[in-house]
N, C-alpha and C. Protein backbone atom coordinates (compact mmCIF):
# COMPACT_ATOMS: atom_id res chain seq x y z
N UNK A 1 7.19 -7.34 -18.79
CA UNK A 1 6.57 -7.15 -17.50
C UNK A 1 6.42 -8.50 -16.81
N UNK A 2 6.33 -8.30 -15.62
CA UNK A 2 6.19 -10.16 -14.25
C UNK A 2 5.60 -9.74 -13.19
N UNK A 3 4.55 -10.69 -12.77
CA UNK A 3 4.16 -10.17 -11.31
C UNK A 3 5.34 -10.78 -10.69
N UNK A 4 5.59 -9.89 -9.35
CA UNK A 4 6.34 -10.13 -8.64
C UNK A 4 5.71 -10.97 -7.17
N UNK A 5 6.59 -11.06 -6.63
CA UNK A 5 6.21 -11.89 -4.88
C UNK A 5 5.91 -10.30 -4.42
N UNK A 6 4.68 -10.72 -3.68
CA UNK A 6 4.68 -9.42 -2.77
C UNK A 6 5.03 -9.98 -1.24
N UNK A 7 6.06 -9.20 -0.73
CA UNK A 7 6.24 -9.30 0.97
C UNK A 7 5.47 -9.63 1.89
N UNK A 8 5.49 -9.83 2.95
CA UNK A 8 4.63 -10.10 3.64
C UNK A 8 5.08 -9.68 5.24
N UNK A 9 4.25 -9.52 6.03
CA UNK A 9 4.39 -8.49 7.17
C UNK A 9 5.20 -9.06 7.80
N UNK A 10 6.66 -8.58 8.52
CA UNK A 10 8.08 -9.37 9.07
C UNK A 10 8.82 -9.17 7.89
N UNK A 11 8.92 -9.21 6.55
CA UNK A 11 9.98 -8.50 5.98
C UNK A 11 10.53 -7.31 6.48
N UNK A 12 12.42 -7.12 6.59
CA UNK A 12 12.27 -6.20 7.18
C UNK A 12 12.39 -4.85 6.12
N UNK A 13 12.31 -4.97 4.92
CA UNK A 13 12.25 -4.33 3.70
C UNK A 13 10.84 -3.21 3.98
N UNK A 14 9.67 -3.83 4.36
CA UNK A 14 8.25 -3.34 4.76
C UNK A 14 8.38 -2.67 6.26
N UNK A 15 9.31 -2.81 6.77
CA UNK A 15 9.23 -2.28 8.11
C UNK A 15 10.60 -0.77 8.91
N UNK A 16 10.80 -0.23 6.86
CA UNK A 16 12.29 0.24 7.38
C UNK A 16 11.86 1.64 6.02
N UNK A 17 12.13 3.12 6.49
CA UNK A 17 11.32 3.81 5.76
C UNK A 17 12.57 3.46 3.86
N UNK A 18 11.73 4.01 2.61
CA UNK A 18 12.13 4.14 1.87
C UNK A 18 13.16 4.54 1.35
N UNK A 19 14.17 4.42 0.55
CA UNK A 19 14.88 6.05 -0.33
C UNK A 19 14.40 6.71 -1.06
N UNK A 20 14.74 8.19 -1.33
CA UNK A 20 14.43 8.81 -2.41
C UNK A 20 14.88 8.20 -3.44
N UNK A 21 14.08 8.17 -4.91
CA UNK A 21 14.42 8.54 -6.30
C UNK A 21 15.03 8.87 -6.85
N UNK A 22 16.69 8.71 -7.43
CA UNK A 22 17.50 10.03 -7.63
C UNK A 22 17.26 10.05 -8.82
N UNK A 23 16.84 9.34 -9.91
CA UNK A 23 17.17 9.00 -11.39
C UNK A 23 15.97 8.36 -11.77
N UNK A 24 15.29 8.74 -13.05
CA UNK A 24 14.13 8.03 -13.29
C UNK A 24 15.15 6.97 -14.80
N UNK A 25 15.12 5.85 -14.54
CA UNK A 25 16.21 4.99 -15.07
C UNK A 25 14.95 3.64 -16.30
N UNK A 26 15.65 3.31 -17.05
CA UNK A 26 14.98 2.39 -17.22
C UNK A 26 14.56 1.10 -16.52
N UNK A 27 15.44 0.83 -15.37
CA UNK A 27 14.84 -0.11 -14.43
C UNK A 27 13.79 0.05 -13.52
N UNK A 28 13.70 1.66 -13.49
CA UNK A 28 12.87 2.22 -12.87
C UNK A 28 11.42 2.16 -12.90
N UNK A 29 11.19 2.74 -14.82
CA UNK A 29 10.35 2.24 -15.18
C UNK A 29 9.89 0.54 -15.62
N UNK A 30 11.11 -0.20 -15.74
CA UNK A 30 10.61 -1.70 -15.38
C UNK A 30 9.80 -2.48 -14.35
N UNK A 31 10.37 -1.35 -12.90
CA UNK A 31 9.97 -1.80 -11.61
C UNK A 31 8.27 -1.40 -11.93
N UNK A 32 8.17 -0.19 -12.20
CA UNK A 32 6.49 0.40 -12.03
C UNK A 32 5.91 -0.56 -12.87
N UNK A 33 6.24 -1.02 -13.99
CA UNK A 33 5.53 -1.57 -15.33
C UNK A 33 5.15 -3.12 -14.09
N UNK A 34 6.14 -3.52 -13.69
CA UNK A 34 5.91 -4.71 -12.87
C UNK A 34 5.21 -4.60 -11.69
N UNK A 35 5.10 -3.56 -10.90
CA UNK A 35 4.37 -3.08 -10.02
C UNK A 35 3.14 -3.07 -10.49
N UNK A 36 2.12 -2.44 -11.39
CA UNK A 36 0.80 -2.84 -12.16
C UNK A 36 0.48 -4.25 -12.13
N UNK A 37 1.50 -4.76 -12.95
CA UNK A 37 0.93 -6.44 -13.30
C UNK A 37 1.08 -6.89 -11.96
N UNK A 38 1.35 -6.83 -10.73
CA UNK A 38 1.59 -7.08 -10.16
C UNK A 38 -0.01 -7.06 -8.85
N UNK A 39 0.03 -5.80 -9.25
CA UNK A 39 -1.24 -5.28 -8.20
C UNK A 39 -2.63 -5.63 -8.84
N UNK A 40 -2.86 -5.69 -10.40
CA UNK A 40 -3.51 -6.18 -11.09
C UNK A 40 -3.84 -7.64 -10.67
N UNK A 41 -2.53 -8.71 -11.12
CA UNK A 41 -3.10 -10.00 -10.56
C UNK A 41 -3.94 -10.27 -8.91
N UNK A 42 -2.98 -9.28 -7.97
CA UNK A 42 -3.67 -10.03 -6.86
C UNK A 42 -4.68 -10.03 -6.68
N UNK A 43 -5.33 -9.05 -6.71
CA UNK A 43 -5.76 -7.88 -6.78
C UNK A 43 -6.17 -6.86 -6.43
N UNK A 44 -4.98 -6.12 -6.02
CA UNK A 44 -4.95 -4.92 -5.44
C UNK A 44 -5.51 -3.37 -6.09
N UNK A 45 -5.75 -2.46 -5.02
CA UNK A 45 -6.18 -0.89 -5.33
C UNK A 45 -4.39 -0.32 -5.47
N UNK A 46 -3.69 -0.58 -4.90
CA UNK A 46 -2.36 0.30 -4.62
C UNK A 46 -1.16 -0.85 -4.37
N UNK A 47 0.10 0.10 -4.72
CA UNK A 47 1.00 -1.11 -4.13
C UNK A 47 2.36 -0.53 -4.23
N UNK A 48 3.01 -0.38 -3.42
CA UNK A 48 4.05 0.32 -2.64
C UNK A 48 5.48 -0.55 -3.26
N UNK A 49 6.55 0.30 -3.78
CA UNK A 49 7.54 -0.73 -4.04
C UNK A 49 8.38 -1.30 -3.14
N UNK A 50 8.08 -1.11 -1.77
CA UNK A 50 8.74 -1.97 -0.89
C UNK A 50 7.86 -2.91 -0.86
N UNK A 51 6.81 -3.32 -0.87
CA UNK A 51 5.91 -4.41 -1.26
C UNK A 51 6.65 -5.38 -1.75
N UNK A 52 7.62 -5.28 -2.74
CA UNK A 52 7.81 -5.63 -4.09
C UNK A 52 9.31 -6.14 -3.37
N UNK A 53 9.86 -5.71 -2.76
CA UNK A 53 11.03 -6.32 -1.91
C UNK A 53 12.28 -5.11 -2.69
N UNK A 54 11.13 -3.92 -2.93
CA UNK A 54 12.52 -2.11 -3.49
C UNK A 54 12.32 -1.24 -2.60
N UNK A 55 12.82 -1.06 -2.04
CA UNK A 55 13.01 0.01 -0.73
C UNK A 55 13.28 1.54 -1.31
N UNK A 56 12.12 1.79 -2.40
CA UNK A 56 12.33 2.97 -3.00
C UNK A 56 11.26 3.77 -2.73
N UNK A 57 11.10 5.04 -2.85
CA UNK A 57 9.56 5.82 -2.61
C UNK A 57 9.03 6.03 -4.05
N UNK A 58 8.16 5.02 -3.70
CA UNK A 58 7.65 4.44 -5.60
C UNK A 58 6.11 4.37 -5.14
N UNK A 59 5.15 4.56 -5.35
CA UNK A 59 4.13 3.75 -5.20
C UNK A 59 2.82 3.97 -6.46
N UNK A 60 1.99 2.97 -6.96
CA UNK A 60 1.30 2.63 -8.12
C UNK A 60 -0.40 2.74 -6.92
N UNK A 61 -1.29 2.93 -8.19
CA UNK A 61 -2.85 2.78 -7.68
C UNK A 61 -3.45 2.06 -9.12
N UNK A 62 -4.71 2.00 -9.12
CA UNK A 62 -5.65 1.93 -9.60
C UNK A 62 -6.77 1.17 -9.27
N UNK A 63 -7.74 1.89 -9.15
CA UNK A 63 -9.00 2.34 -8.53
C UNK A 63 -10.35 2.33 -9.50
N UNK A 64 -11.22 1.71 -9.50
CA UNK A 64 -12.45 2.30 -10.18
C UNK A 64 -13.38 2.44 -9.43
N UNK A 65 -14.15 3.92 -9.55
CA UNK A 65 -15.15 4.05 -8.68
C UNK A 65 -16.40 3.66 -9.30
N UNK A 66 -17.35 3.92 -8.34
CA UNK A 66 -19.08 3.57 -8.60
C UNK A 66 -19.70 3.79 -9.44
N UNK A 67 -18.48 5.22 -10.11
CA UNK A 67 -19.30 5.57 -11.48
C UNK A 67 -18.65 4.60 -12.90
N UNK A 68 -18.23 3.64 -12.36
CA UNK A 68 -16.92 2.90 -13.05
C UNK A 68 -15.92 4.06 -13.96
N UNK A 69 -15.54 5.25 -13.39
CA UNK A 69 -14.35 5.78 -13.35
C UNK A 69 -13.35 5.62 -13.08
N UNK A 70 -12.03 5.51 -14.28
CA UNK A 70 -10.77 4.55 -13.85
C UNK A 70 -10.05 5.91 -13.10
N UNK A 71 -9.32 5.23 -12.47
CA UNK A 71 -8.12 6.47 -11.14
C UNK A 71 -6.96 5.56 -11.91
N UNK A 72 -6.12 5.45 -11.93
CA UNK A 72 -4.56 4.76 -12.06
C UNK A 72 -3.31 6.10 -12.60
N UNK A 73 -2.19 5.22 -12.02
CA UNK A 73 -1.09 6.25 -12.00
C UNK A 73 -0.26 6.05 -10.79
N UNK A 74 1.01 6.56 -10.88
CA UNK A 74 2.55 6.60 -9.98
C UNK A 74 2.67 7.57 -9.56
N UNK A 75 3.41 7.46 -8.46
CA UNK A 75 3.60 8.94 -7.45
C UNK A 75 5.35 8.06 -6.63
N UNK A 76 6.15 9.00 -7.46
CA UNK A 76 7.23 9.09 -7.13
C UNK A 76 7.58 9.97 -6.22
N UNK A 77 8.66 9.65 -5.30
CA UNK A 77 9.12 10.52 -4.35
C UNK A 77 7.81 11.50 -3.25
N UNK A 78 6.33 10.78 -3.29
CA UNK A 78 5.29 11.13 -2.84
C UNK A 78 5.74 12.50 -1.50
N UNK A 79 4.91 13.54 -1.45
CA UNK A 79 4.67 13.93 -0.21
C UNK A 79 3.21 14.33 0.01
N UNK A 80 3.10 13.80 1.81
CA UNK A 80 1.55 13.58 1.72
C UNK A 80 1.22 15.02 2.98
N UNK A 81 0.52 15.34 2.47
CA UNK A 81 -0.48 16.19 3.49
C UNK A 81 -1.88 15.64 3.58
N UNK A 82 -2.74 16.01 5.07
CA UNK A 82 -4.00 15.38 5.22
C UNK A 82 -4.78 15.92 6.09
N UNK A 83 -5.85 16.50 5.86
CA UNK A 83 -6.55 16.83 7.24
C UNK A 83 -6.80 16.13 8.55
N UNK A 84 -7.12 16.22 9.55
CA UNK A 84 -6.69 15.51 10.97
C UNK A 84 -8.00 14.36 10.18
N UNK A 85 -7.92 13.14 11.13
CA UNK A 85 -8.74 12.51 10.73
C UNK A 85 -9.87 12.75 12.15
N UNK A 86 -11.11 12.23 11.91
CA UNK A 86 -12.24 12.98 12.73
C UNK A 86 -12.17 11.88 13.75
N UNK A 87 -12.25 12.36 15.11
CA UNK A 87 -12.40 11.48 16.36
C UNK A 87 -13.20 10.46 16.21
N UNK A 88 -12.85 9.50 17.22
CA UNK A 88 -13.91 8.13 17.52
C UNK A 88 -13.55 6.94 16.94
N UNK A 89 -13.99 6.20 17.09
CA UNK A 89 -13.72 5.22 16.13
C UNK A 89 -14.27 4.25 14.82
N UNK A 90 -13.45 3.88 14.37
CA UNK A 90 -13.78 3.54 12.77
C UNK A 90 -14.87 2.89 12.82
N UNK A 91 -15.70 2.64 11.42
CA UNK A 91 -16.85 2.36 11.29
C UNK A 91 -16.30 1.23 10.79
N UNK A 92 -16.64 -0.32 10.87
CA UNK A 92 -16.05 -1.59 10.21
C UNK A 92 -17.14 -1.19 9.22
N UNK A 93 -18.30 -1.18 8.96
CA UNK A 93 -18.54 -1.09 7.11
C UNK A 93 -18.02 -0.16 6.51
N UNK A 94 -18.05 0.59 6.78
CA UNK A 94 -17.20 2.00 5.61
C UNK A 94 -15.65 2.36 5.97
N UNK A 95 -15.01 1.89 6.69
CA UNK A 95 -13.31 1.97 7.10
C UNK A 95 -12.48 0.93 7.23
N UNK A 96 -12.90 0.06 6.30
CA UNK A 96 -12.25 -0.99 6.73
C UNK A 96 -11.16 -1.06 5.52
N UNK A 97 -10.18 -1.83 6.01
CA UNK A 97 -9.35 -1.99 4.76
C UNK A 97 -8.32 -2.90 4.55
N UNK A 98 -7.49 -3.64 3.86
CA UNK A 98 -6.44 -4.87 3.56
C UNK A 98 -5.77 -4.53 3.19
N UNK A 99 -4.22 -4.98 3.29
CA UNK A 99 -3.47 -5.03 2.65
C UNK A 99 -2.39 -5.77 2.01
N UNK A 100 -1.97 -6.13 0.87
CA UNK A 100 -1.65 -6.90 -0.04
C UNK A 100 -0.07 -7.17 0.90
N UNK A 101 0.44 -6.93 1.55
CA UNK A 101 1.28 -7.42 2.84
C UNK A 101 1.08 -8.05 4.00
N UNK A 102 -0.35 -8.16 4.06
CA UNK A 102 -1.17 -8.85 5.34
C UNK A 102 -2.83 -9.39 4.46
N UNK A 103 -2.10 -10.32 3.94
CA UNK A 103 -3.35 -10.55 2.67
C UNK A 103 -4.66 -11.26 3.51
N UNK A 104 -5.85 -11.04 3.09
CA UNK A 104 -6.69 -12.17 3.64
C UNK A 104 -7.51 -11.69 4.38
N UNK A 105 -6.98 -10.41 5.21
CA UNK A 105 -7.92 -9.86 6.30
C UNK A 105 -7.77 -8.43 6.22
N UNK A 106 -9.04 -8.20 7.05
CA UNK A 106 -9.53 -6.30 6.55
C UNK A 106 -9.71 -6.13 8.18
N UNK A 107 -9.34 -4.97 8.35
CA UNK A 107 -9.31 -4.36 9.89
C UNK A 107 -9.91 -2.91 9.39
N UNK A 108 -10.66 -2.34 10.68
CA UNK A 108 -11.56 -0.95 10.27
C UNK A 108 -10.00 -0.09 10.72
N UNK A 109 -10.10 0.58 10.29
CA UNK A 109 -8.82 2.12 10.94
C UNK A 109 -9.62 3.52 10.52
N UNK A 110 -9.20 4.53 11.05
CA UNK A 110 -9.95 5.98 11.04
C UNK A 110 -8.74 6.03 10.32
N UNK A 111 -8.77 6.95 9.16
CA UNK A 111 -7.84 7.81 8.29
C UNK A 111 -8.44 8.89 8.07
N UNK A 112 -7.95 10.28 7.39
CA UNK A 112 -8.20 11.62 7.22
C UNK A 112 -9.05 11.94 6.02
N UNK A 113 -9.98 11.78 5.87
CA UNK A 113 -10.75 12.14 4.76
C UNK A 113 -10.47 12.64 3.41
N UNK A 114 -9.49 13.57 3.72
CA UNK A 114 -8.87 14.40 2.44
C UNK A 114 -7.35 14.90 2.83
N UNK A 115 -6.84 14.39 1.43
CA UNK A 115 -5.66 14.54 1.34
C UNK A 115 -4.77 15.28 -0.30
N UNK A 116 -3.70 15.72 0.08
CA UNK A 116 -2.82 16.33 -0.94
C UNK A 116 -1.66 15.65 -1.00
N UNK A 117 -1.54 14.87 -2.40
CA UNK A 117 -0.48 14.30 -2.32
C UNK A 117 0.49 15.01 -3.61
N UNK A 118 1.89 15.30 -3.83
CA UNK A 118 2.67 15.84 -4.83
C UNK A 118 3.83 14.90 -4.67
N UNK A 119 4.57 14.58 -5.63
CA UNK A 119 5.57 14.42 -6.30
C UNK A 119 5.71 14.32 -7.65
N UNK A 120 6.15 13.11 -8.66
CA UNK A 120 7.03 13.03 -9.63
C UNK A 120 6.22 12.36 -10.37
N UNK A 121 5.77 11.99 -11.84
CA UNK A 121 5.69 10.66 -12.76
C UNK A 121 6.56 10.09 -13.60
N UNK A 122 6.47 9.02 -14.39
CA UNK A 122 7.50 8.36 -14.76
C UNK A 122 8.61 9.47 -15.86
N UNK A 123 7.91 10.08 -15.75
CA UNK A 123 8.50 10.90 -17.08
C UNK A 123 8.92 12.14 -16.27
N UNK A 124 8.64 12.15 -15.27
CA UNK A 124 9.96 13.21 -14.83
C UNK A 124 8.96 14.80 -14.08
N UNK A 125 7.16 14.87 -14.46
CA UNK A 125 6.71 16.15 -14.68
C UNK A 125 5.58 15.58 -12.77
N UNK A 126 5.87 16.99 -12.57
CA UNK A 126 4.97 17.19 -10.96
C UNK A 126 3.56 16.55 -11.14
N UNK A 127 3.35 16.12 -10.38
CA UNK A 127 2.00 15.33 -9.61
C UNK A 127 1.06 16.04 -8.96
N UNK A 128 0.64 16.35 -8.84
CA UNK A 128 -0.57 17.01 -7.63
C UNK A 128 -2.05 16.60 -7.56
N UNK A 129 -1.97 15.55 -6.31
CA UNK A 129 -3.25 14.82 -5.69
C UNK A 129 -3.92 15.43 -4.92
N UNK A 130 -5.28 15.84 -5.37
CA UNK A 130 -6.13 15.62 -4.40
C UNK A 130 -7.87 14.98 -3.94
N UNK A 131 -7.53 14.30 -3.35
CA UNK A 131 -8.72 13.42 -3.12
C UNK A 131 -8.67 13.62 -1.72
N UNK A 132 -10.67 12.85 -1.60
CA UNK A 132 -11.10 12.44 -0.21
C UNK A 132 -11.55 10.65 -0.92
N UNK A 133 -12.04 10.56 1.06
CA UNK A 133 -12.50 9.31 1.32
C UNK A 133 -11.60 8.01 0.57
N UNK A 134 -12.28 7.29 -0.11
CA UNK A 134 -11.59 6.18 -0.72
C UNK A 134 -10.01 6.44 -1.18
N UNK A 135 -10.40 7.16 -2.06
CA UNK A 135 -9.40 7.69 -2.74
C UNK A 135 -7.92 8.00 -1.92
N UNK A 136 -8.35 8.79 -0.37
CA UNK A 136 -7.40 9.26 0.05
C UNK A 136 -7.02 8.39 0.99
N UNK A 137 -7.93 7.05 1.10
CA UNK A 137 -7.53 6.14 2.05
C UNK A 137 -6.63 5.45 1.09
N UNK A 138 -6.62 4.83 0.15
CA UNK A 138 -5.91 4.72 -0.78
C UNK A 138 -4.46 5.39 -0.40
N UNK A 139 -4.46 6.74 -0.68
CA UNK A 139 -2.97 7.58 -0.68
C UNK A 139 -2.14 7.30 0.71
N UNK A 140 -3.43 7.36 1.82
CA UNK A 140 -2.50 7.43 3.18
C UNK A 140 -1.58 5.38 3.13
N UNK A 141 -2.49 4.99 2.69
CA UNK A 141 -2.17 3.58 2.92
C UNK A 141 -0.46 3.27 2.02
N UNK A 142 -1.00 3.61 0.59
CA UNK A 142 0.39 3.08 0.59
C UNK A 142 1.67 4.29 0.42
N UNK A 143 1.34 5.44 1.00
CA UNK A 143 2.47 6.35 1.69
C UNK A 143 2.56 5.96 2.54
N UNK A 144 2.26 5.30 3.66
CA UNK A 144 2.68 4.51 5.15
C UNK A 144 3.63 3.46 4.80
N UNK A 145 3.73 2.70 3.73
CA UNK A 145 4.51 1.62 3.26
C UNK A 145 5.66 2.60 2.72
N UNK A 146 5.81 3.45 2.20
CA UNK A 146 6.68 3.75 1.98
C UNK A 146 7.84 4.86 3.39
N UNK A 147 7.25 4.71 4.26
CA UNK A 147 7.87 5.14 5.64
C UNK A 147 7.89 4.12 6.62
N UNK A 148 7.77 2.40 6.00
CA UNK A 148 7.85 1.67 7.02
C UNK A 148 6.47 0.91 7.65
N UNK A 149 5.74 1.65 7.42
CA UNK A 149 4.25 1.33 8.96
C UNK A 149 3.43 0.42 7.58
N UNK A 150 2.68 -0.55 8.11
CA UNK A 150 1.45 -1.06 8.21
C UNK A 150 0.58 -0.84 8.44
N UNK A 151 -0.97 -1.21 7.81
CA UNK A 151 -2.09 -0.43 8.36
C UNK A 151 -2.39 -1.05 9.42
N UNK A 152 -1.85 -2.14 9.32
CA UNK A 152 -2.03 -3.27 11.17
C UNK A 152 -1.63 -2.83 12.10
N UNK A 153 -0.11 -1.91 12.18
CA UNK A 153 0.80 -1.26 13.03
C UNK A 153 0.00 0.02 13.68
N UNK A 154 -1.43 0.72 12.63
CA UNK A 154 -2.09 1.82 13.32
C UNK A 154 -3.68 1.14 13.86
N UNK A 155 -3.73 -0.33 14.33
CA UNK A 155 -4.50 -0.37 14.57
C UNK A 155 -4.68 -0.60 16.27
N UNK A 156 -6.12 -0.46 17.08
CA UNK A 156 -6.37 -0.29 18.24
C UNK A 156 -5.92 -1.58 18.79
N UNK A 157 -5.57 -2.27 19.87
CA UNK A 157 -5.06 -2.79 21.03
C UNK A 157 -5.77 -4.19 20.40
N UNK A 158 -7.29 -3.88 21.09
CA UNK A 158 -7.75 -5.34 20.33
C UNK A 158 -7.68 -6.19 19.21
N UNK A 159 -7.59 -4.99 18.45
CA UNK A 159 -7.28 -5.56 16.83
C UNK A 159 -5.57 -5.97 17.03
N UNK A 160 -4.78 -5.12 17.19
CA UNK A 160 -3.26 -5.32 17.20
C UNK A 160 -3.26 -7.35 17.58
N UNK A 161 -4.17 -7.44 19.11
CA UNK A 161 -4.17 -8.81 19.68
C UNK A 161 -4.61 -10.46 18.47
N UNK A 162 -5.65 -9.55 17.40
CA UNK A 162 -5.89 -10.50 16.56
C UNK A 162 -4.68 -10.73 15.38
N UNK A 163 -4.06 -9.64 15.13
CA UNK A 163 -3.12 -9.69 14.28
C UNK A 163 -1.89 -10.71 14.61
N UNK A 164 -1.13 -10.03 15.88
CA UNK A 164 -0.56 -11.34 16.45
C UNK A 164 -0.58 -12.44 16.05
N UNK A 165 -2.30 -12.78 16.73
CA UNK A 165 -2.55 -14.37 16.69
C UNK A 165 -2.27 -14.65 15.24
N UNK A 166 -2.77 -13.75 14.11
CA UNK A 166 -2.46 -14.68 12.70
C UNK A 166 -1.38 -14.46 12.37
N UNK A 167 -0.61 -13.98 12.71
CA UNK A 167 0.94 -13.72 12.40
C UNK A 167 1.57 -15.34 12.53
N UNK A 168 1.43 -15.62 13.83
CA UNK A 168 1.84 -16.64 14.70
C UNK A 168 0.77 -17.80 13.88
N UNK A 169 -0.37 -17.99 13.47
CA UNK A 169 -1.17 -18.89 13.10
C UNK A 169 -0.26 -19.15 11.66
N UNK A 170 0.59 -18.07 10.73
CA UNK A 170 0.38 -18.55 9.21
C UNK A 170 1.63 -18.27 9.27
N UNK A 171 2.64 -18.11 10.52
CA UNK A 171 3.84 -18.23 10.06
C UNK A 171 4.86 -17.33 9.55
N UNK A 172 3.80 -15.88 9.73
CA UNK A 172 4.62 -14.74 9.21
C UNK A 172 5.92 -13.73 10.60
N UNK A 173 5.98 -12.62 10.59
CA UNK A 173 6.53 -11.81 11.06
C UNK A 173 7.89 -12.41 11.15
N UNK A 174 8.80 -12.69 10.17
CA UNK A 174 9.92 -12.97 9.91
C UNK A 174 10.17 -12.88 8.84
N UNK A 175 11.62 -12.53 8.01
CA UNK A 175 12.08 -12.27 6.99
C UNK A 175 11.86 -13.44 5.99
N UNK A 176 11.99 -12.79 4.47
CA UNK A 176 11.76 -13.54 3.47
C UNK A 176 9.96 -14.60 3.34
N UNK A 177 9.38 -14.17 3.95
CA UNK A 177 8.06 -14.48 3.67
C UNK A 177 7.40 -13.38 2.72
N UNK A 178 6.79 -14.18 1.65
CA UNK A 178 6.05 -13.71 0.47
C UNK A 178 5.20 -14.40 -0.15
N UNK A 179 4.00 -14.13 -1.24
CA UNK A 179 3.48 -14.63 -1.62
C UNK A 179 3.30 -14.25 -3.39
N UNK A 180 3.02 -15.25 -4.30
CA UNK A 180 2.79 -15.19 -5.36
C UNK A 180 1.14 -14.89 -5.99
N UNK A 181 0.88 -13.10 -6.49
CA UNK A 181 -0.22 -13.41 -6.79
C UNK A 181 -0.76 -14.45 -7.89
N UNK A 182 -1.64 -15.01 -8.11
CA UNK A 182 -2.42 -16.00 -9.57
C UNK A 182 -1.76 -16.92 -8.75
N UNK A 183 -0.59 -17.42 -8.04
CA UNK A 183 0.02 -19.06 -7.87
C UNK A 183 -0.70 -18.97 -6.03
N UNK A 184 -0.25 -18.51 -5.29
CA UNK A 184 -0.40 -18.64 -3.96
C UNK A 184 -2.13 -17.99 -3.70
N UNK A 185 -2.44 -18.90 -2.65
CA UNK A 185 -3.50 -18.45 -1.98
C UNK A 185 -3.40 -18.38 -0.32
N UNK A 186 -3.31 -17.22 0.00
CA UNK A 186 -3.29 -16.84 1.34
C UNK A 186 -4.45 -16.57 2.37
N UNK A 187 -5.66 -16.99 1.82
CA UNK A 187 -6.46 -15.95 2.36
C UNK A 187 -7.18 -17.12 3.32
N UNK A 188 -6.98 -17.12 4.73
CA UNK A 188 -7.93 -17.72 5.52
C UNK A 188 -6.71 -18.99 5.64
């Protein structure tokens, strides 16, 4: 297993939707095994294998909640369903969120409370997710990476204007920018 470089926002790997899965291969499972250590070091909740610079519909979690209950596990070939998410706008203490492609900073976004997610695990047998809140902010987030979008890309006008600016401040929104989790520090 290796942590890998995770991408960074301007790859155009992160900005172009996924492929399907055709074969669960042993590189396959190399990629996921590296995807963990990967999301582990930075330290991430989730992490999308276009992250990872694989333009596959792959994506890894793990999560512990309040009750220090572990969540972890792969969702191959994901499909997501979600209830509408509720009008107005996001609450910055309870909606806020980062992502390990735009490291450093947390923006509030409204997402759908509850969601159903199904596909594949490494071993080949059906999936079936369902969670709310965290959990499903979690699912929507890195199923958006695997169709391309950013959680920056769904955010409101003003926020979009701050993103910009750090784009342009640290040098990103162009190809081949990445960072090393444990070696690189991005944040600020």
């Amino acid at each position: 297993m290796a942590v890998l470089p995770i991408r960074v926002l301007g790859d155009p790997v992160l900005h172009s939707p996924a492929s399907a899965v055709d074969e669960i291969t042993p590189d396959i499972r190399a990629l996921v095994a590296d995807m963990y250590e990967t999301m582990d070091a930075a330290p991430g909740v989730g992490l999308a294998a276009p992250q990872v610079g694989v333009a596959l519909r792959i994506y890894a979690y793990s999560y512990v909640d309040d009750d220090e209950q572990p969540w972890r596990g792969e969702i191959i070939n994901p499909v997501l369903w979600m209830s509408p998410p509720e009008p107005g706008s996001p609450d910055p203490d309870d909606e806020s969120e980062g992502c390990l492609s735009f490291p450093g900073e947390r923006f509030a976004l409204r997402r759908a409370d509850h969601v159903l997610v199904t596909g594949i695990d490494l071993e080949g047998a059906d999936v079936r997710i369902e969670v709310s809140d965290w959990r499903a902010r979690i699912m929507q987030h890195e199923f958006d990476h695997l169709d391309g979008i950013l959680y920056v890309d769904r955010l409101s006008d003003g926020d979009a204007k701050v993103v910009q600016k750090i784009v342009r401040k640290r040098g990103w929104g162009k190809p081949g920018v990445s960072w090393m989790p444990g070696v690189d520090n991005l944040e600020g």
